[in-house]
C-alpha atoms as a PDB file:
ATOM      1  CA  UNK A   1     -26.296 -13.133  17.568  1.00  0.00           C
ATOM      2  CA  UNK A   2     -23.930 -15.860  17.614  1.00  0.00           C
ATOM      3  CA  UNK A   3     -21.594 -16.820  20.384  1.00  0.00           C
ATOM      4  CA  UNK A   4     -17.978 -17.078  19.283  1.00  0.00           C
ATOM      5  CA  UNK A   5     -16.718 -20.346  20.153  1.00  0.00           C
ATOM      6  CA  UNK A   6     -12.652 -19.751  21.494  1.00  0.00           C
ATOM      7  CA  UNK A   7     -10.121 -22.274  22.277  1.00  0.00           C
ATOM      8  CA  UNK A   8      -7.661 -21.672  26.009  1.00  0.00           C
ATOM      9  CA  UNK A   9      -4.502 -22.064  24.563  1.00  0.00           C
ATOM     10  CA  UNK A  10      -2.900 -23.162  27.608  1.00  0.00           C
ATOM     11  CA  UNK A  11      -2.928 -26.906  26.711  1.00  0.00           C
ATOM     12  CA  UNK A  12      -0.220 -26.056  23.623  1.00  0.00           C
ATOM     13  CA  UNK A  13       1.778 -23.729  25.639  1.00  0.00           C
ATOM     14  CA  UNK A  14       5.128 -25.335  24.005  1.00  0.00           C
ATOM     15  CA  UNK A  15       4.132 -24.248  20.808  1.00  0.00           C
ATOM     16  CA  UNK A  16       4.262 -20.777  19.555  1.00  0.00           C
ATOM     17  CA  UNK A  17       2.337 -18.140  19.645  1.00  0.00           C
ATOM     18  CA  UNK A  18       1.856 -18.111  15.920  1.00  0.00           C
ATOM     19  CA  UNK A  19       1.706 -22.096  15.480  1.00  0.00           C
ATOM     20  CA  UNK A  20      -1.251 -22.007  17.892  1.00  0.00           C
ATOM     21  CA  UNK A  21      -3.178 -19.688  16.257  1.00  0.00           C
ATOM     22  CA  UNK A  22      -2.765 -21.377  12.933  1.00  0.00           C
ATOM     23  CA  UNK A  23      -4.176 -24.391  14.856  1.00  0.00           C
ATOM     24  CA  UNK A  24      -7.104 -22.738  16.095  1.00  0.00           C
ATOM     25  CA  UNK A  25      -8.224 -21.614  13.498  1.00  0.00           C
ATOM     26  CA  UNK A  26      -8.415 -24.319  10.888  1.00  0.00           C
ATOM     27  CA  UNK A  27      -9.775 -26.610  13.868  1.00  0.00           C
ATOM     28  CA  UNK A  28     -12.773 -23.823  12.835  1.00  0.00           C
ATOM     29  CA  UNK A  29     -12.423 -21.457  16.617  1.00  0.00           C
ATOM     30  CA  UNK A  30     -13.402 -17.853  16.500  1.00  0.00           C
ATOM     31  CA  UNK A  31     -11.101 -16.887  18.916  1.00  0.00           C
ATOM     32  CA  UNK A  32      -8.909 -18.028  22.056  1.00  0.00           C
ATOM     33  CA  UNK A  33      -8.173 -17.098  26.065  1.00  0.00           C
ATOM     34  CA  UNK A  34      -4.620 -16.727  26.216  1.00  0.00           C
ATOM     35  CA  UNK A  35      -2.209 -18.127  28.984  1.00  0.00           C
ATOM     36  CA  UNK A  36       0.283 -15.893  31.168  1.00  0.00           C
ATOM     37  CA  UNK A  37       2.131 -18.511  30.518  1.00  0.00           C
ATOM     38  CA  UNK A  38       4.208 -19.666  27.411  1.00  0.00           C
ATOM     39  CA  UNK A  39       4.863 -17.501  24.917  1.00  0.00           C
ATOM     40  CA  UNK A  40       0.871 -16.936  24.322  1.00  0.00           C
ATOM     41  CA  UNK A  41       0.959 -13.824  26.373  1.00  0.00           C
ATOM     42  CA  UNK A  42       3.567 -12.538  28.225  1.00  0.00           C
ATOM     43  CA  UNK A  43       2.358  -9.540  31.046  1.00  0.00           C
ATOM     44  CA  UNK A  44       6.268  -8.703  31.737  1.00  0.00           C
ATOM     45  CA  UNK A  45       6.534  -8.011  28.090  1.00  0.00           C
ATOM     46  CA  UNK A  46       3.426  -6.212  27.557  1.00  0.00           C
ATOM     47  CA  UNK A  47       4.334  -4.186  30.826  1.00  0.00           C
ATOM     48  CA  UNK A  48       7.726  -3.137  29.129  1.00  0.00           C
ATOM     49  CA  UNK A  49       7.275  -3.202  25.438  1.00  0.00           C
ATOM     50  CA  UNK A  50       4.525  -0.561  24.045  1.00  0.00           C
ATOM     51  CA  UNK A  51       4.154  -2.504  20.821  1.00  0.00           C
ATOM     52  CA  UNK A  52       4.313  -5.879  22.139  1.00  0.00           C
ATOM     53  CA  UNK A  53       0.232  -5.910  22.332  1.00  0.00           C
ATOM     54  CA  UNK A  54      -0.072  -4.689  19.112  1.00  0.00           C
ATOM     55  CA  UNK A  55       2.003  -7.120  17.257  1.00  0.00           C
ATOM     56  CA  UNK A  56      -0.181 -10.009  19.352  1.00  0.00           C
ATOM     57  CA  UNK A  57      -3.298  -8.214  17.766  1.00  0.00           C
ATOM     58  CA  UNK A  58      -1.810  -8.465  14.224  1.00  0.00           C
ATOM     59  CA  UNK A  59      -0.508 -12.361  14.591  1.00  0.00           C
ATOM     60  CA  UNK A  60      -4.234 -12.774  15.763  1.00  0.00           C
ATOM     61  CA  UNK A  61      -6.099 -10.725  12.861  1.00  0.00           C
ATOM     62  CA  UNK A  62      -3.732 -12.655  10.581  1.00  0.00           C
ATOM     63  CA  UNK A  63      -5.647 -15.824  11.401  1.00  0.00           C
ATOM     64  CA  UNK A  64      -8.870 -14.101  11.521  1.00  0.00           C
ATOM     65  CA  UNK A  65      -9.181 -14.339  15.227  1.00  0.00           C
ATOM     66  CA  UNK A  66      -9.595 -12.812  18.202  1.00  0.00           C
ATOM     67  CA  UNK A  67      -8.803 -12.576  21.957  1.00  0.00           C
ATOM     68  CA  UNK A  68     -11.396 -12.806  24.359  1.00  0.00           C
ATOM     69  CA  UNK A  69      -9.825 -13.529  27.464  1.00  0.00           C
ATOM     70  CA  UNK A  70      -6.661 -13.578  29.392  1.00  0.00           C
ATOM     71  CA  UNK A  71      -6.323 -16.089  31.646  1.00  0.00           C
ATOM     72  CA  UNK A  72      -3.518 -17.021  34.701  1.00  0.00           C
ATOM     73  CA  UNK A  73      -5.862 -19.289  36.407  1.00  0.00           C
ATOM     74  CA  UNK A  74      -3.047 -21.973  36.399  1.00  0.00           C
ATOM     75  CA  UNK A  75      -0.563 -19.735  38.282  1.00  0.00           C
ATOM     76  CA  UNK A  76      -0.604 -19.955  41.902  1.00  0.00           C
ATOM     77  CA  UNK A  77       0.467 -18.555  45.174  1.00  0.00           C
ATOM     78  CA  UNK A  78       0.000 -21.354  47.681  1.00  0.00           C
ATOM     79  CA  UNK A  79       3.010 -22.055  49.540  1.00  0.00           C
ATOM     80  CA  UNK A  80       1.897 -25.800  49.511  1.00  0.00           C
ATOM     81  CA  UNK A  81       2.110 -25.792  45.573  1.00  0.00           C
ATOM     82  CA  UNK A  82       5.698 -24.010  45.800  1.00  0.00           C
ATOM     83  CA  UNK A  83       7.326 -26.962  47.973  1.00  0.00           C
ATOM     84  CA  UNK A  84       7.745 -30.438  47.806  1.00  0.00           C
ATOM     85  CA  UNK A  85       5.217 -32.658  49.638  1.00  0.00           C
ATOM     86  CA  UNK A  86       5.969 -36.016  50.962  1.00  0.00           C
ATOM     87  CA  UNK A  87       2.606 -37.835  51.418  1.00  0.00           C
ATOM     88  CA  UNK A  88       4.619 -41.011  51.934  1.00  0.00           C
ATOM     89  CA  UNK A  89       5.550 -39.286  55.834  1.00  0.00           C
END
């Protein structure tokens, strides 16, 4: 069995959902890991809207791919990364 070979879409997070997926697939991907960021995947969204999941399914199966991960490995907590840090001190 072949392994599908996805694209993270977090790199093209300023461009639409849709525009990405277009891009992914004629750059010849299977399938991409989504960002909590953007507008790639939105968890507040798909928290609050019941169809909001769904209608990411059909933009996907309307390029022929898939989703095969969810990713908000970006995001962070640290209080360092929060603040403003003056190395020059």
């Amino acid at each position: 069995m072949a392994r599908p070979v996805t694209l993270f879409t977090g790199q093209w997070a300023d461009l639409g959902f849709d525009e990405i997926c277009r891009k992914a697939k004629s750059f010849g991907y299977d399938g991409v890991e989504l960002p909590c960021w953007g507008d790639h995947f939105e968890v507040d969204k798909a928290l609050k809207d019941k169809n909001y999941v769904k209608t990411r399914w059909e933009i996907l199966r309307g390029h022929g791919l898939k989703a095969f991960a969810i990713s908000n490995g970006v995001i962070t907590t640290s209080p360092v990364s929060q603040s403003t840090v003056n190395i020059d001190n």
